[in-house]
C-alpha atoms as a PDB file:
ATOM      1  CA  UNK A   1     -15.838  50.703  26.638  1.00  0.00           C
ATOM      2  CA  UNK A   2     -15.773  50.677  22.928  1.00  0.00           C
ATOM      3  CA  UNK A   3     -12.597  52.759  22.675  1.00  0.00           C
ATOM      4  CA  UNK A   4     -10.871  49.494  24.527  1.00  0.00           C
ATOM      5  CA  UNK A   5     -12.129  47.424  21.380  1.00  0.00           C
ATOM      6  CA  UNK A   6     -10.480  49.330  19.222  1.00  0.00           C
ATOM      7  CA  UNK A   7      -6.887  48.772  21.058  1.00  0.00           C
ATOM      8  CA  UNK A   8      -6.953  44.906  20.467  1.00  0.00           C
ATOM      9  CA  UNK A   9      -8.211  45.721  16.202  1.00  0.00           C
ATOM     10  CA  UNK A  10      -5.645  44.532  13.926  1.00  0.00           C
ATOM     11  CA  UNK A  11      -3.897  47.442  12.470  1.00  0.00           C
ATOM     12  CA  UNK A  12      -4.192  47.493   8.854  1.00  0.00           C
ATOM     13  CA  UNK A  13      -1.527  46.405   7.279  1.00  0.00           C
ATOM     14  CA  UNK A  14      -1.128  46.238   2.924  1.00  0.00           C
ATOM     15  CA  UNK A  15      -0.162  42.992   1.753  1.00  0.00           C
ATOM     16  CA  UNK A  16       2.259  44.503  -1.086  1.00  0.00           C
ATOM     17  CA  UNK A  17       4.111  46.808   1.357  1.00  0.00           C
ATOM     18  CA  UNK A  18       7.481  46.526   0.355  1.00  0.00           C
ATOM     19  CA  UNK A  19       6.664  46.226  -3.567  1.00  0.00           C
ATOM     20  CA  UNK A  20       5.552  49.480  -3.112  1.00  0.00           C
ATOM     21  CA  UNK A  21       8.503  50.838  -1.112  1.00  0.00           C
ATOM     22  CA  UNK A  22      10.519  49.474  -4.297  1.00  0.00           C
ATOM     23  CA  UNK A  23       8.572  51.020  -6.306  1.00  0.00           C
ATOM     24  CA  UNK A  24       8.794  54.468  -4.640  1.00  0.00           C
ATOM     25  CA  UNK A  25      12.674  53.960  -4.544  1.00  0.00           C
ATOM     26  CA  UNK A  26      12.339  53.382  -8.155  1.00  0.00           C
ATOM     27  CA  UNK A  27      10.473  56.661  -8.993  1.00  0.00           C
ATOM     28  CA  UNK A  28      12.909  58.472  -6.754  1.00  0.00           C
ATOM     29  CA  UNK A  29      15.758  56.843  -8.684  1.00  0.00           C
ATOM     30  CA  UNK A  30      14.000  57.906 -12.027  1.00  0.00           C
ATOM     31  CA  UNK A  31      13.739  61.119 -10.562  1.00  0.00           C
ATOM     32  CA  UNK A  32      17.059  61.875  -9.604  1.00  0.00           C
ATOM     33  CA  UNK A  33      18.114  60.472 -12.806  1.00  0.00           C
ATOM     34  CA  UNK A  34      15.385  62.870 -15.133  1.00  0.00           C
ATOM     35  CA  UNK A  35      17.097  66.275 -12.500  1.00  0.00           C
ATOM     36  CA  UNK A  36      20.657  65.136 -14.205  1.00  0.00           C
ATOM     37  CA  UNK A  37      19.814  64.831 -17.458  1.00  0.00           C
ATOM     38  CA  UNK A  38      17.864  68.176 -17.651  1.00  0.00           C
ATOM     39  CA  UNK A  39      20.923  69.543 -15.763  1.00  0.00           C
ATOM     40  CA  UNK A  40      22.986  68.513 -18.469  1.00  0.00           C
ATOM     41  CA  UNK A  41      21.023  69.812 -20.899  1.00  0.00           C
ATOM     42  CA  UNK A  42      20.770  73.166 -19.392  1.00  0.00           C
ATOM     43  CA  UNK A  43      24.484  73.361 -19.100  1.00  0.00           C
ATOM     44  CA  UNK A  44      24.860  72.611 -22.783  1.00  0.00           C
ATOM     45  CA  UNK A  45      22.374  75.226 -23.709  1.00  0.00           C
ATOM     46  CA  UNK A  46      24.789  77.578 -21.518  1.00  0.00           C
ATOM     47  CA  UNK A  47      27.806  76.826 -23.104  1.00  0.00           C
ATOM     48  CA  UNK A  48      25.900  77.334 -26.521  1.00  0.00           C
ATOM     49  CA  UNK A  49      24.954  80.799 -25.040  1.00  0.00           C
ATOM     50  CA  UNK A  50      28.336  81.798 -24.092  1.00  0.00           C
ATOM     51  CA  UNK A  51      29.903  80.677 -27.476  1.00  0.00           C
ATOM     52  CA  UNK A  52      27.438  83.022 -29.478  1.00  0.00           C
ATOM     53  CA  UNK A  53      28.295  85.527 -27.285  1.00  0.00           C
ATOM     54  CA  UNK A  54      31.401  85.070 -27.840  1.00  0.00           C
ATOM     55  CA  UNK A  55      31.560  85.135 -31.229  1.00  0.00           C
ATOM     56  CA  UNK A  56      29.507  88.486 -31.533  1.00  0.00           C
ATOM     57  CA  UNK A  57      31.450  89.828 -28.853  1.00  0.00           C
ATOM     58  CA  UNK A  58      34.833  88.949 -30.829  1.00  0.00           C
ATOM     59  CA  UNK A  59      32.930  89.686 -34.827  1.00  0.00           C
ATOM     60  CA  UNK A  60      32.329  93.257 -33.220  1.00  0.00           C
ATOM     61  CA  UNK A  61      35.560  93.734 -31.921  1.00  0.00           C
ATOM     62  CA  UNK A  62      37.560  92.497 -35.248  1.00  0.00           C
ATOM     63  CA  UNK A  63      35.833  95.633 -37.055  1.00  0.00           C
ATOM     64  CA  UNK A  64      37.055  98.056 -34.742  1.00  0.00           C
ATOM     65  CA  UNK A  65      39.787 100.098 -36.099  1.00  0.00           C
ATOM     66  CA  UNK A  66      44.102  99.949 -36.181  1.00  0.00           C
ATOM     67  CA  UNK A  67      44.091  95.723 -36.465  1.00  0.00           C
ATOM     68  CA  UNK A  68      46.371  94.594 -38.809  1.00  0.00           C
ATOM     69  CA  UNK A  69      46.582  91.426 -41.166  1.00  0.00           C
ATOM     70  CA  UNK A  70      48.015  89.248 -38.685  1.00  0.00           C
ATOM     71  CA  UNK A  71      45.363  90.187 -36.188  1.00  0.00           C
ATOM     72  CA  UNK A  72      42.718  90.048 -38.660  1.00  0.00           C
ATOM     73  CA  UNK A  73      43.446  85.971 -39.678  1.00  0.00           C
ATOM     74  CA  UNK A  74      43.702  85.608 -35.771  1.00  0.00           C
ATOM     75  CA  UNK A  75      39.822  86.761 -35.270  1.00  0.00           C
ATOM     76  CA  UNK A  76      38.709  84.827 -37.843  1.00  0.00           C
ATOM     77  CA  UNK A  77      40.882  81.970 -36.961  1.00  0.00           C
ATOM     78  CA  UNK A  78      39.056  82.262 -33.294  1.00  0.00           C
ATOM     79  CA  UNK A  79      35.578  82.424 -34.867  1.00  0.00           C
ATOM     80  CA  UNK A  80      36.229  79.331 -36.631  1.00  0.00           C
ATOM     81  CA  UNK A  81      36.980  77.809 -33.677  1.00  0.00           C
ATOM     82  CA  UNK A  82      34.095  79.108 -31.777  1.00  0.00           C
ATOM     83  CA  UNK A  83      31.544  77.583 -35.150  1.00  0.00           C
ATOM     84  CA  UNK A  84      33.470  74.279 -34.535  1.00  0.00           C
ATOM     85  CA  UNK A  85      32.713  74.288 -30.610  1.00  0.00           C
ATOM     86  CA  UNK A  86      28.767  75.994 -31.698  1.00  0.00           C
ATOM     87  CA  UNK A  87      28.405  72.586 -33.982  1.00  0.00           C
ATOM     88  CA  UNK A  88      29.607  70.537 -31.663  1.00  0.00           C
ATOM     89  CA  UNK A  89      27.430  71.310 -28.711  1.00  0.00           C
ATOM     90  CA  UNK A  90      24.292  71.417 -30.487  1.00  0.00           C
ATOM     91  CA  UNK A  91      25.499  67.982 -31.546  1.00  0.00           C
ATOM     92  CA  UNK A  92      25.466  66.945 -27.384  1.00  0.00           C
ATOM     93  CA  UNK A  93      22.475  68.961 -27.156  1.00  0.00           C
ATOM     94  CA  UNK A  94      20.738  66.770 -29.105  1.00  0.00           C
ATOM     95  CA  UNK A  95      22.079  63.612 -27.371  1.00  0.00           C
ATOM     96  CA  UNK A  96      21.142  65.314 -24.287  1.00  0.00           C
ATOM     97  CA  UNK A  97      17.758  66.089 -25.232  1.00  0.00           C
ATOM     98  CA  UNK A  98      17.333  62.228 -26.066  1.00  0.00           C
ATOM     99  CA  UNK A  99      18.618  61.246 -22.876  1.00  0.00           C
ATOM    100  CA  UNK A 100      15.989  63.746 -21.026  1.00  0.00           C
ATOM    101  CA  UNK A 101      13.325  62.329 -22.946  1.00  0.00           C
ATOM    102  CA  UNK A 102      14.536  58.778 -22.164  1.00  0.00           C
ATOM    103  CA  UNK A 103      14.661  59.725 -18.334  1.00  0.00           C
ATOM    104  CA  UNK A 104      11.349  61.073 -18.454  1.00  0.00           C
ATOM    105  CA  UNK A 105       9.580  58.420 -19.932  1.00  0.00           C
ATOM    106  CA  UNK A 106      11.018  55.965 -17.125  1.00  0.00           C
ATOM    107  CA  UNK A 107      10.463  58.269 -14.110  1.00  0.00           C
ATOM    108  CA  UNK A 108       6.656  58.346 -15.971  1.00  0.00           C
ATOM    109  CA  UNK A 109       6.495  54.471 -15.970  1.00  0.00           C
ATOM    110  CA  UNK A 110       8.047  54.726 -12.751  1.00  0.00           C
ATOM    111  CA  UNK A 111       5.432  57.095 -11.113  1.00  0.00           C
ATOM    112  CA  UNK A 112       2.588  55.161 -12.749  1.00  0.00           C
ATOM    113  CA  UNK A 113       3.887  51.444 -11.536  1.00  0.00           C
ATOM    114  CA  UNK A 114       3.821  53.597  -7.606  1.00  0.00           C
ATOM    115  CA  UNK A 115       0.364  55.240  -8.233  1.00  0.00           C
ATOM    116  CA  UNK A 116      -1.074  51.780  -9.387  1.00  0.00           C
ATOM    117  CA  UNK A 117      -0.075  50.434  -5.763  1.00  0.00           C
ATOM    118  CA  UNK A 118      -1.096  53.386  -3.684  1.00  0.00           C
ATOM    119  CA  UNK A 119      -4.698  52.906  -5.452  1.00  0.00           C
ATOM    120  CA  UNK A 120      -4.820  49.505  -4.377  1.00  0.00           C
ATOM    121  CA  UNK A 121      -3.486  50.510  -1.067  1.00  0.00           C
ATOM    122  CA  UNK A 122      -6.098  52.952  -0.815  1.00  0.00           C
ATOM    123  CA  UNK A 123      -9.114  50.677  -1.565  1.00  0.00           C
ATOM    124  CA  UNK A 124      -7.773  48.114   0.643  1.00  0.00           C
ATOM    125  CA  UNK A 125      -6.990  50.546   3.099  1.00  0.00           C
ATOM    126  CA  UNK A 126     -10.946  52.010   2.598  1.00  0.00           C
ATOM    127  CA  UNK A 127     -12.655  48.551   2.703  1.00  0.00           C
ATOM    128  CA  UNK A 128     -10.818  47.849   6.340  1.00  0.00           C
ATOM    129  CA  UNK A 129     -12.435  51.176   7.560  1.00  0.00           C
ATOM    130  CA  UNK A 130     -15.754  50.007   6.527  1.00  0.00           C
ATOM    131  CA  UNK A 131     -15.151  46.540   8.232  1.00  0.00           C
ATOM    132  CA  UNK A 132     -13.661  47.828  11.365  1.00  0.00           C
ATOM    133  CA  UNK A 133     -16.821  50.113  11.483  1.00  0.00           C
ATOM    134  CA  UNK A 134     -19.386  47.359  11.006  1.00  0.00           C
ATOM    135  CA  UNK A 135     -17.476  45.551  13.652  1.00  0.00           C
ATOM    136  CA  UNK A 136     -17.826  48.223  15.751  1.00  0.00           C
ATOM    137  CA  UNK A 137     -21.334  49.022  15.537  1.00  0.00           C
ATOM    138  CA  UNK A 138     -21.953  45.045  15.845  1.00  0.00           C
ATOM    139  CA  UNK A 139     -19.840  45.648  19.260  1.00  0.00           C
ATOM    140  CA  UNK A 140     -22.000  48.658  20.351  1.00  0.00           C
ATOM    141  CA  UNK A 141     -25.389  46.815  19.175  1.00  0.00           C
ATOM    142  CA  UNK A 142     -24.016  43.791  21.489  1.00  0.00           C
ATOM    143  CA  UNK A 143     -23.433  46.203  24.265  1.00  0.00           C
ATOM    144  CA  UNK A 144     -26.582  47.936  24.296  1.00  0.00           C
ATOM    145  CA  UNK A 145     -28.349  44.832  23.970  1.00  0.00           C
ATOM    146  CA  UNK A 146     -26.719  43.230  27.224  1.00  0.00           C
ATOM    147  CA  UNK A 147     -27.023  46.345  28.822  1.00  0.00           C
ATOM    148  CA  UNK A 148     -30.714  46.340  28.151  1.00  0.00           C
ATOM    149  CA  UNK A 149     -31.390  42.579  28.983  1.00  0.00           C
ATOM    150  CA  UNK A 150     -29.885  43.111  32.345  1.00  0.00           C
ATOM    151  CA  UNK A 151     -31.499  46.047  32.975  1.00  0.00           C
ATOM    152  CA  UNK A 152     -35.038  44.448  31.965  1.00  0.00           C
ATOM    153  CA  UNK A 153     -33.535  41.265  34.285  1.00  0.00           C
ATOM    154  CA  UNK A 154     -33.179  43.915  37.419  1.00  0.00           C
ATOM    155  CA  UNK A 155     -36.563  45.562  37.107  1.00  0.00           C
ATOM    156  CA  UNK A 156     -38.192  41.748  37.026  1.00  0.00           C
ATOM    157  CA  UNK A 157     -36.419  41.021  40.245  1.00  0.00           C
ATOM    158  CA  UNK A 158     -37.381  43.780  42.173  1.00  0.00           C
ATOM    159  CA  UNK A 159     -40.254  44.544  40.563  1.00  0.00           C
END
């Protein structure tokens, strides 16, 4: 019979719901947005990589034997080139690390602001159980109790 009271329980339900479904959103959000930056960043670093390989690949080469003038100014011409594009992307490697660092330190705040509310939700969610239980066991005290009166009420009358 007690399995019946629990069908007509109110389910619990957390007041602050939907702040914390914005708040999840907002943590994914932060998320997605930390994934690009460090994205960026690692395609930066790439392009870093392939320029100094690049250049080491083109410094061996200009030693290598039957170039003339012409081809010689050319190489070092291209290596030039290849410092300029070095500089530059450590220069957006640098803005990109700020930006990752920026990202992170929101999705952070973000994930803190969520955990805050699932704590709550939790210790709401923990002091329901512990009401619904005492209201139980008041319910199976009130049971056995009737049970027992009537039972003491049926021995009297045919005792």
């Amino acid at each position: 019979m007690w399995y019946t009271a629990n069908i007509f329980m109110k389910q619990f339900s957390f007041d602050l719901e939907s702040i914390l479904d914005i708040r999840k959103h907002r943590e994914q959000e932060a998320e997605i947005a930390l994934g690009r930056a460090m994205g960026d960043l690692t395609r930066i670093e790439r392009n870093i990589a392939a320029v100094a390989y690049e250049k080491a690949r083109v410094s061996s080469e200009r030693f290598a034997l039957g170039y003339g003038v012409a081809e010689l100014l050319m190489f070092d011409r291209y290596v030039q080139r290849l410092d300029t594009d070095k500089e530059r992307l450590i220069k957006e490697a640098a803005q990109a690390e700020l930006k990752v660092e920026a990202a992170r330190a929101a999705y952070l705040e973000a994930s803190r602001e969520r955990d805050v509310l699932d704590e709550v939700k939790s210790d709401e969610a923990a002091t329901y159980r512990k009401e619904v239980f005492k209201e139980e066991a008041k319910m199976l005290d009130d049971i056995a109790g009737s049970a027992y009166i009537r039972r003491r009420s049926l021995e009297e009358k045919y005792a």
